[in-house]
PDB file of N, CA and C in Angstrom:
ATOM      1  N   UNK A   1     -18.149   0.137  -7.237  1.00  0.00           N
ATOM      2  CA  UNK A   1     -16.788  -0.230  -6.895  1.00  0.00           C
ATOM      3  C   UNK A   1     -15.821   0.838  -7.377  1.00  0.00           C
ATOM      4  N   UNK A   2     -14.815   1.340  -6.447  1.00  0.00           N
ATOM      5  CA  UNK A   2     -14.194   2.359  -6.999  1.00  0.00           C
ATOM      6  C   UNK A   2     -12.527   1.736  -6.904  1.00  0.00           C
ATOM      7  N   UNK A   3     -12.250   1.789  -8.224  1.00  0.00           N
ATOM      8  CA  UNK A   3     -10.954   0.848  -8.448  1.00  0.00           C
ATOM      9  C   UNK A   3      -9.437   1.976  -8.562  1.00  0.00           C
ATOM     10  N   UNK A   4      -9.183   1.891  -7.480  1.00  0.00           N
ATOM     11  CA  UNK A   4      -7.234   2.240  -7.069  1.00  0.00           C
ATOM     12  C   UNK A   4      -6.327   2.253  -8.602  1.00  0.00           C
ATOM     13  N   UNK A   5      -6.412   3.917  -8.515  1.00  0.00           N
ATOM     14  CA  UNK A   5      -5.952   3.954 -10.210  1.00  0.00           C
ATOM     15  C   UNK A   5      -4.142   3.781  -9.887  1.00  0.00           C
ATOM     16  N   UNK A   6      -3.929   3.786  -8.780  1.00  0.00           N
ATOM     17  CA  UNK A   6      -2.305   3.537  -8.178  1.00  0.00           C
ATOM     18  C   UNK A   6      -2.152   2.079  -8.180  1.00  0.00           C
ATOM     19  N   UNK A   7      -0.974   1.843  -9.309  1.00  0.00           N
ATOM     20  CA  UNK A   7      -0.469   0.210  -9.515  1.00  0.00           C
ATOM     21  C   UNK A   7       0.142  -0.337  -8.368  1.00  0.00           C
ATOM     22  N   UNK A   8      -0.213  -1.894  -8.703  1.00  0.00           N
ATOM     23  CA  UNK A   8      -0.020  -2.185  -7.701  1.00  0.00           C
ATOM     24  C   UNK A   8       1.483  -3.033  -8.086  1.00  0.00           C
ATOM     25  N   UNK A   9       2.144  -2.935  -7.088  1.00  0.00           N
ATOM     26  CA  UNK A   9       3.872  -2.944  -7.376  1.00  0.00           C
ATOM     27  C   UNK A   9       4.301  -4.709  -6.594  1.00  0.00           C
ATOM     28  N   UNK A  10       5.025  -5.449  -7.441  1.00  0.00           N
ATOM     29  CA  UNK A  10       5.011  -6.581  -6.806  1.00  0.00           C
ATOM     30  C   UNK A  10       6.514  -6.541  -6.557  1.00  0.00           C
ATOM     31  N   UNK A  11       7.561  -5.970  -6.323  1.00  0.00           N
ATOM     32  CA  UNK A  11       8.855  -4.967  -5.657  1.00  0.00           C
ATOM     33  C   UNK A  11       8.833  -3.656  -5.477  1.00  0.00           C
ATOM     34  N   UNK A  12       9.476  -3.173  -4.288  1.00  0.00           N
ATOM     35  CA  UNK A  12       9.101  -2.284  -3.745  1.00  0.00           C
ATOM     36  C   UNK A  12      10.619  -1.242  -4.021  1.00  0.00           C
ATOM     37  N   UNK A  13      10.431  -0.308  -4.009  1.00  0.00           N
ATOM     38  CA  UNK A  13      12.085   0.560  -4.679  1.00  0.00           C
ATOM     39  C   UNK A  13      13.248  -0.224  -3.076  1.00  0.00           C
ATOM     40  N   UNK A  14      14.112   0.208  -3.221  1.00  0.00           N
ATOM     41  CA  UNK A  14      14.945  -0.025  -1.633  1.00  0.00           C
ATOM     42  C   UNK A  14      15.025   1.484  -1.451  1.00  0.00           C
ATOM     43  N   UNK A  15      14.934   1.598  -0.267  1.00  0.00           N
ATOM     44  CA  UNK A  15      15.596   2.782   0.684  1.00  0.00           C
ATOM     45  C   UNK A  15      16.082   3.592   0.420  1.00  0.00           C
ATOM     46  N   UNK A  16      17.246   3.052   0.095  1.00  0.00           N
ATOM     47  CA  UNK A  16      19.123   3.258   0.446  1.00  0.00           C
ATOM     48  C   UNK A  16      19.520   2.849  -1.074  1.00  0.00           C
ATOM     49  N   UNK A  17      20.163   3.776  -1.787  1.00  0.00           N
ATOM     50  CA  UNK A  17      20.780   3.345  -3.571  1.00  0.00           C
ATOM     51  C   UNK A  17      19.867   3.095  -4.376  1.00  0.00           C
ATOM     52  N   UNK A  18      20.124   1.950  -5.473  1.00  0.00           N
ATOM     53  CA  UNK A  18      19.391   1.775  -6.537  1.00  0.00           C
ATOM     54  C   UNK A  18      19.197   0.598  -6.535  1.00  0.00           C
ATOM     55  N   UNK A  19      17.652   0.305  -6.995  1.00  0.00           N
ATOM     56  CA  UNK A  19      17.426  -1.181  -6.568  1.00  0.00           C
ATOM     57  C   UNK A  19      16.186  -1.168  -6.302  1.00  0.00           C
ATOM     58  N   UNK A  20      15.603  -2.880  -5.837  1.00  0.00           N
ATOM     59  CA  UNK A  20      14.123  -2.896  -5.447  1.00  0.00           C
ATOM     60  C   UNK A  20      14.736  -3.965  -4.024  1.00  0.00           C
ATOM     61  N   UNK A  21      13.904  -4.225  -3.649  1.00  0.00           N
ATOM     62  CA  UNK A  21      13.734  -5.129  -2.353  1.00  0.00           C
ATOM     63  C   UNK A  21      13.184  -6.094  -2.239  1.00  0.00           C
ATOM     64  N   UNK A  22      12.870  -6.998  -1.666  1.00  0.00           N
ATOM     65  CA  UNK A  22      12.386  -8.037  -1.407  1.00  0.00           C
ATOM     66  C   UNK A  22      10.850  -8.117  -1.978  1.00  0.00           C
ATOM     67  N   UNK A  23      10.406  -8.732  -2.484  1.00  0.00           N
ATOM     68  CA  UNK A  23       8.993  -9.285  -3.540  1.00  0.00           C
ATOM     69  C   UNK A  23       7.518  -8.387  -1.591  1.00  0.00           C
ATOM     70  N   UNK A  24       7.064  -7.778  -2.338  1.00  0.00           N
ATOM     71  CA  UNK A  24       5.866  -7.537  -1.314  1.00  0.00           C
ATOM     72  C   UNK A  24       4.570  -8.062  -1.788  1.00  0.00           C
ATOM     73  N   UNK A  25       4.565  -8.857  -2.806  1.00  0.00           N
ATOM     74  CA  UNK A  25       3.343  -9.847  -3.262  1.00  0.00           C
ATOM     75  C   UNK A  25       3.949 -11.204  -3.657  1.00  0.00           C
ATOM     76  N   UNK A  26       2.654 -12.082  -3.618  1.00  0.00           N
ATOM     77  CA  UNK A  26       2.596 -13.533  -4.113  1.00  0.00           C
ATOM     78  C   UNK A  26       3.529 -13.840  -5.629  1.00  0.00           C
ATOM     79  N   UNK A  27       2.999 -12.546  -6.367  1.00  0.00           N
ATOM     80  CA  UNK A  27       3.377 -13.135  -7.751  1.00  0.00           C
ATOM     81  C   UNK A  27       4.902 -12.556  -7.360  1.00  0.00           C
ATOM     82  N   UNK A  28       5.682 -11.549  -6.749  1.00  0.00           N
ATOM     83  CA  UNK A  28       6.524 -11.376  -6.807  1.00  0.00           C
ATOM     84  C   UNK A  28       7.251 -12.094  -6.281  1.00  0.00           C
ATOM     85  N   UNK A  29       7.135 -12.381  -4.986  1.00  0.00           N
ATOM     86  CA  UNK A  29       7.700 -14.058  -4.668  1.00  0.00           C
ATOM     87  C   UNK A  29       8.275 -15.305  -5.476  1.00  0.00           C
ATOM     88  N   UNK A  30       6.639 -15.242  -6.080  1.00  0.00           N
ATOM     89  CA  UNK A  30       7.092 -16.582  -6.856  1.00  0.00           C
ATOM     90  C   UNK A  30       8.094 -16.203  -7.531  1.00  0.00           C
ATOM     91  N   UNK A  31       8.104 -14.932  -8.595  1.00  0.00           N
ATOM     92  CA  UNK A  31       9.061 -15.004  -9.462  1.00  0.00           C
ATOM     93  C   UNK A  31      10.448 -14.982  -8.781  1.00  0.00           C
ATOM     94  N   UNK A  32      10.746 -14.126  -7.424  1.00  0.00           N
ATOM     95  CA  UNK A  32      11.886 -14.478  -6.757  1.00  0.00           C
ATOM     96  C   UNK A  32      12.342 -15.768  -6.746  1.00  0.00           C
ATOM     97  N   UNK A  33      11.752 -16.409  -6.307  1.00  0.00           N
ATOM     98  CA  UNK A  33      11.977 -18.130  -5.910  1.00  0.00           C
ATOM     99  C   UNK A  33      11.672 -18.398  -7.269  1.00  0.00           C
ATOM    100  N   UNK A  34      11.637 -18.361  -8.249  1.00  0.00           N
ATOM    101  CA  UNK A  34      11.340 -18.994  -9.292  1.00  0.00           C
ATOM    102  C   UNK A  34      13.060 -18.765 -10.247  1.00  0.00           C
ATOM    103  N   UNK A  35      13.586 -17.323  -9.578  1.00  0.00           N
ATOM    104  CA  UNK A  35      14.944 -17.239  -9.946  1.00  0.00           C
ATOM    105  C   UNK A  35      16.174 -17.993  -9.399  1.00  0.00           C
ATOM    106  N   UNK A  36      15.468 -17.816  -7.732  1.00  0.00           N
ATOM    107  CA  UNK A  36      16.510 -18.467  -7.231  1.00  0.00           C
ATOM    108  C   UNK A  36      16.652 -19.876  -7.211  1.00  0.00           C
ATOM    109  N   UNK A  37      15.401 -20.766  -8.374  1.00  0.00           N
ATOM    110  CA  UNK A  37      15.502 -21.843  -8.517  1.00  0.00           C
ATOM    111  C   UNK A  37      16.310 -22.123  -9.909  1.00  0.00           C
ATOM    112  N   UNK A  38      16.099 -21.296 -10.600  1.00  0.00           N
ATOM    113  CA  UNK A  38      16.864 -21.357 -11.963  1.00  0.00           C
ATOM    114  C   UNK A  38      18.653 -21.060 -11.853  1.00  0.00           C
ATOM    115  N   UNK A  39      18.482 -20.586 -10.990  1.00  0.00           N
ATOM    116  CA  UNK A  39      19.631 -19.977 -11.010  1.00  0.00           C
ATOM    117  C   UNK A  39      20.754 -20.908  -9.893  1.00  0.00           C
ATOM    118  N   UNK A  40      20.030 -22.282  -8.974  1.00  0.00           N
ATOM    119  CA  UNK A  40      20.634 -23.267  -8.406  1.00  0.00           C
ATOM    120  C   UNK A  40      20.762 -23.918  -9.705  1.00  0.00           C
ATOM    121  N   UNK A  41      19.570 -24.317 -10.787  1.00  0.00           N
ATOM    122  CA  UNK A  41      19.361 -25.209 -11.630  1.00  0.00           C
ATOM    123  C   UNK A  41      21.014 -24.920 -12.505  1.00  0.00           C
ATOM    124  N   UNK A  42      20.887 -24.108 -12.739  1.00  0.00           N
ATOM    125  CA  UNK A  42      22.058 -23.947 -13.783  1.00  0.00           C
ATOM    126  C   UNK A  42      23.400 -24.758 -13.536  1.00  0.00           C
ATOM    127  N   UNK A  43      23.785 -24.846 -11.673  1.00  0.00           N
ATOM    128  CA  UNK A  43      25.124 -25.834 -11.543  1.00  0.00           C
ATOM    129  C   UNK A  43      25.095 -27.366 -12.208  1.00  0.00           C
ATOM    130  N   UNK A  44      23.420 -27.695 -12.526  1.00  0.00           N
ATOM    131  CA  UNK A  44      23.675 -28.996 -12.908  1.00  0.00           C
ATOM    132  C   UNK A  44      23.097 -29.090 -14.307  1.00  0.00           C
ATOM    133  N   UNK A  45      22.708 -27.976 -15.081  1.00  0.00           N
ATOM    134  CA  UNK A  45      22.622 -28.158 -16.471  1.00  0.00           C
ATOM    135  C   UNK A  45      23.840 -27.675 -17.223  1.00  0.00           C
ATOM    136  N   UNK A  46      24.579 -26.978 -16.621  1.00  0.00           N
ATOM    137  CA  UNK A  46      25.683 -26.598 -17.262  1.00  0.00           C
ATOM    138  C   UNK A  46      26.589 -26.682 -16.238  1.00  0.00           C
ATOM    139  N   UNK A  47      27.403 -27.586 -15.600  1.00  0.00           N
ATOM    140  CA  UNK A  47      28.272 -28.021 -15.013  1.00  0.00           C
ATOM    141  C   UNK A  47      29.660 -27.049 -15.205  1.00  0.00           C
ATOM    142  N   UNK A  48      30.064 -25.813 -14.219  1.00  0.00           N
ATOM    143  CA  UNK A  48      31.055 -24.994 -14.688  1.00  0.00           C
ATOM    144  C   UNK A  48      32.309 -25.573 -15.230  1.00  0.00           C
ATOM    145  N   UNK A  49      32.688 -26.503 -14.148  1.00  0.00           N
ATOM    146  CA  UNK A  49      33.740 -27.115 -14.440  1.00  0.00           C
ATOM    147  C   UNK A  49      34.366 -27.917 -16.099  1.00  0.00           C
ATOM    148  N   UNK A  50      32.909 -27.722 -16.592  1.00  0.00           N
ATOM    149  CA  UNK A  50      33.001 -28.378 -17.937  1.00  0.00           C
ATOM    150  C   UNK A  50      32.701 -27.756 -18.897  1.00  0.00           C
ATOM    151  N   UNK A  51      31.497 -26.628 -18.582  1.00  0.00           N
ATOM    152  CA  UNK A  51      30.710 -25.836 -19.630  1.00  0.00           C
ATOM    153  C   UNK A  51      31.027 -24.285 -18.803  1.00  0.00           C
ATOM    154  N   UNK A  52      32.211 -23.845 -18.642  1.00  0.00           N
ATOM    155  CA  UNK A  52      31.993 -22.330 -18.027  1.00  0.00           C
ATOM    156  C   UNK A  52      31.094 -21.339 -19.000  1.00  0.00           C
ATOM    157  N   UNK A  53      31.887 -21.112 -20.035  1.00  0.00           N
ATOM    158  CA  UNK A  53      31.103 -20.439 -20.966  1.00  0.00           C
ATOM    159  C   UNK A  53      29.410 -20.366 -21.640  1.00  0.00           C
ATOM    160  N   UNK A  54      28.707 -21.485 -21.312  1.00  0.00           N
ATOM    161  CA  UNK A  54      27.702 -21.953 -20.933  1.00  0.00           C
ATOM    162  C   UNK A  54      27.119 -21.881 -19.751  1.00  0.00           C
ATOM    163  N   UNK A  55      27.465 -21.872 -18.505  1.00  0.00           N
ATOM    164  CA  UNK A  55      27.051 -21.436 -17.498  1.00  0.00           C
ATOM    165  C   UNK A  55      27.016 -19.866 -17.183  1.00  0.00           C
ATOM    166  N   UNK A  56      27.900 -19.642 -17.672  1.00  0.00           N
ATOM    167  CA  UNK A  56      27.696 -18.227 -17.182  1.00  0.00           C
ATOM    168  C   UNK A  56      26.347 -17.622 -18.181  1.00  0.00           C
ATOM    169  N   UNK A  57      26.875 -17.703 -19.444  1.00  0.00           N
ATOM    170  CA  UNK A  57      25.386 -17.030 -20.027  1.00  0.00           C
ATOM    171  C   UNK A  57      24.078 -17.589 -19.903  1.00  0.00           C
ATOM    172  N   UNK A  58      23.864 -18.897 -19.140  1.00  0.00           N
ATOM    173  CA  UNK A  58      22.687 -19.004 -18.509  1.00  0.00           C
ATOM    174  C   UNK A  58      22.257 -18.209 -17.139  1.00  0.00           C
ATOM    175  N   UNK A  59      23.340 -18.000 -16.176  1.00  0.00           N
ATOM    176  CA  UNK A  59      23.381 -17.664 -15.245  1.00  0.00           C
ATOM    177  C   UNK A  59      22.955 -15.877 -15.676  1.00  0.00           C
ATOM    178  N   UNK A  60      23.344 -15.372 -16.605  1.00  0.00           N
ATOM    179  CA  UNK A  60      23.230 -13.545 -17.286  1.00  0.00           C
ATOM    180  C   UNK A  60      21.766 -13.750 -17.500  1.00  0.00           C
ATOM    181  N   UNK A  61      21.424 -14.739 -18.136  1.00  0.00           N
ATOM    182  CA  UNK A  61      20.186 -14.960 -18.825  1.00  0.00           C
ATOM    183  C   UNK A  61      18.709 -14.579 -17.845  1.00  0.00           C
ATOM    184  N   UNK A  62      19.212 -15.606 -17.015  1.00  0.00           N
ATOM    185  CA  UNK A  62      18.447 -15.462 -15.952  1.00  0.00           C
ATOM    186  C   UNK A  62      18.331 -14.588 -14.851  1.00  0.00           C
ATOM    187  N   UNK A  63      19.320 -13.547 -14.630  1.00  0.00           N
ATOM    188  CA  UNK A  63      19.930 -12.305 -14.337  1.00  0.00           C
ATOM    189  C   UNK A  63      19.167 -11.504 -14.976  1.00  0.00           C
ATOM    190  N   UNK A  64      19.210 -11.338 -16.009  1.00  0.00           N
ATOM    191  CA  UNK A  64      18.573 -10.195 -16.964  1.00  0.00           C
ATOM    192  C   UNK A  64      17.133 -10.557 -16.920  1.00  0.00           C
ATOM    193  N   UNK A  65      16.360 -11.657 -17.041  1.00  0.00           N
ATOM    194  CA  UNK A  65      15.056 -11.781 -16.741  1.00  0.00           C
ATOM    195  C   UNK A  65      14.711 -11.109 -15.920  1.00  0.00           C
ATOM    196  N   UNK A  66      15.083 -11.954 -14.442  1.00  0.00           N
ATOM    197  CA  UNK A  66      14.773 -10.767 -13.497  1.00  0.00           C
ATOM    198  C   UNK A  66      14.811  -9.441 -13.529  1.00  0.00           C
ATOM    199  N   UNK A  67      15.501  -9.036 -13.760  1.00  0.00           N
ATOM    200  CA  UNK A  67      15.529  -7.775 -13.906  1.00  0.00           C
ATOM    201  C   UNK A  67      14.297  -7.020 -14.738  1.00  0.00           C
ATOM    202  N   UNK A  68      14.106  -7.693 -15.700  1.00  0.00           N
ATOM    203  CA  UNK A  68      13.295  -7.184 -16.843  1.00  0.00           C
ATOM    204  C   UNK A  68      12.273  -7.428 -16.133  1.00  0.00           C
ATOM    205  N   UNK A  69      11.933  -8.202 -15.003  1.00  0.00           N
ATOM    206  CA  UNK A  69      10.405  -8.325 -14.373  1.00  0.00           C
ATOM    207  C   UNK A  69      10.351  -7.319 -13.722  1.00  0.00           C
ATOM    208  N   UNK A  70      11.406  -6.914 -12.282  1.00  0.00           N
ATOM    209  CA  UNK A  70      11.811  -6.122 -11.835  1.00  0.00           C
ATOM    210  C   UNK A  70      11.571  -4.427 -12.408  1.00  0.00           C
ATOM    211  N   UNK A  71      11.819  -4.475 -13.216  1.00  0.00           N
ATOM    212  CA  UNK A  71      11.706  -3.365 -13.506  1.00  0.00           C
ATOM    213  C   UNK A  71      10.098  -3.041 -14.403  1.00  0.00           C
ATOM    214  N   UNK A  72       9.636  -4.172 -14.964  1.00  0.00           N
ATOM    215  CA  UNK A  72       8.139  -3.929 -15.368  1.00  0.00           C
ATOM    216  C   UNK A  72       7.284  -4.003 -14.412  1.00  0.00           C
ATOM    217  N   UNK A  73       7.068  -4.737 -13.373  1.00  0.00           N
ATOM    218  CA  UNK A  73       6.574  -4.900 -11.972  1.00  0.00           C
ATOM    219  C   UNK A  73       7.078  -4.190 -10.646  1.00  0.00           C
ATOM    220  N   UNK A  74       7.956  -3.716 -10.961  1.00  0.00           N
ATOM    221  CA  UNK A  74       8.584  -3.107  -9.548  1.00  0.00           C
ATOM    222  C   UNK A  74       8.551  -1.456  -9.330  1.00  0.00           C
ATOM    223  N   UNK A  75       8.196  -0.853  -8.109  1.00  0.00           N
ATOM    224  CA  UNK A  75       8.489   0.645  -8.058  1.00  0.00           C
ATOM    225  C   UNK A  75       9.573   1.256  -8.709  1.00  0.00           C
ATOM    226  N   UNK A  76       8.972   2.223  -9.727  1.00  0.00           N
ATOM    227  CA  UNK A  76       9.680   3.357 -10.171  1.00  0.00           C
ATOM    228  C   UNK A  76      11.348   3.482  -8.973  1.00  0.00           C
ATOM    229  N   UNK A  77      12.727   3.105  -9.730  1.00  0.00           N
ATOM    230  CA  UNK A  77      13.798   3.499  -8.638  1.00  0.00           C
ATOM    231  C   UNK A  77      14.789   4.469  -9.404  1.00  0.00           C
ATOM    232  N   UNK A  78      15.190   4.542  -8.385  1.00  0.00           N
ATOM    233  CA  UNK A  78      16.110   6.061  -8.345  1.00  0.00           C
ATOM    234  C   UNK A  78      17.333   5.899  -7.747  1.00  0.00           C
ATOM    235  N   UNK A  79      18.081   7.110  -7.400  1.00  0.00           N
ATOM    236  CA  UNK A  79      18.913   6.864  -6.367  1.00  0.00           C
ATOM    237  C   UNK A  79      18.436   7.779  -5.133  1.00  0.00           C
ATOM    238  N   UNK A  80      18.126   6.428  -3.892  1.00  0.00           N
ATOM    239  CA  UNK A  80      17.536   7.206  -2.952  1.00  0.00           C
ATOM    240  C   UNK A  80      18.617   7.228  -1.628  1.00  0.00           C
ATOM    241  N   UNK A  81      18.642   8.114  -0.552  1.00  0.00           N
ATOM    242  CA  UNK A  81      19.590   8.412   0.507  1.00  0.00           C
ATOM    243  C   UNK A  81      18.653   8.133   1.883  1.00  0.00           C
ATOM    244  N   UNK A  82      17.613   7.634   1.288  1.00  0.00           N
ATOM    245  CA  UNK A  82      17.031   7.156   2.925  1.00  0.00           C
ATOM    246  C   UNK A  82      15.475   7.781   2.909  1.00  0.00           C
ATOM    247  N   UNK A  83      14.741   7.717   4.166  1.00  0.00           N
ATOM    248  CA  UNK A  83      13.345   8.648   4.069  1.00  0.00           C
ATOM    249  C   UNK A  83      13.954   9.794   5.031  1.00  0.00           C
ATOM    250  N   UNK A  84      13.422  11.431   4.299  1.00  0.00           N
ATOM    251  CA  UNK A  84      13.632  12.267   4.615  1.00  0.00           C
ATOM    252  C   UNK A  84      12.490  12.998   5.868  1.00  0.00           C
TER     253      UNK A  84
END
């Protein structure tokens, strides 16, 4: 068995600026949808209207996770101007 020493990336860089793109695996998915569930969750654990200051740093919280996956799982990014 000859094993693909090239990682395998569960976000892909974007195109165009800085950034990744849409999840191109299962686990990356999930964790997408796993944000964009936390991140509905938050209107009703921390109710803005009552807890702003609380909502928002859940809302960063979960912001910055992603990211931190994003960037341990995701293609090396840059600032890119397109394919040349």
């Amino acid at each position: 068995m000859n094993k693909s020493t090239s990682p395998k990336y569960w976000f892909p860089a974007k195109s165009y600026g800085f950034g990744w793109g849409l999840p191109i695996t299962w686990q990356g998915w999930l964790v997408f949808l796993g944000a964009l569930l936390l991140f509905a969750c938050g209107a009703f654990l921390f109710p803005p209207q009552q807890m702003l200051v609380a909502y928002i740093v859940y809302e960063v919280a979960v912001f910055a996770l992603l990211l931190f996956i994003c960037q341990r799982k995701g293609e090396p990014t840059r600032w890119r101007w397109g394919k040349k």
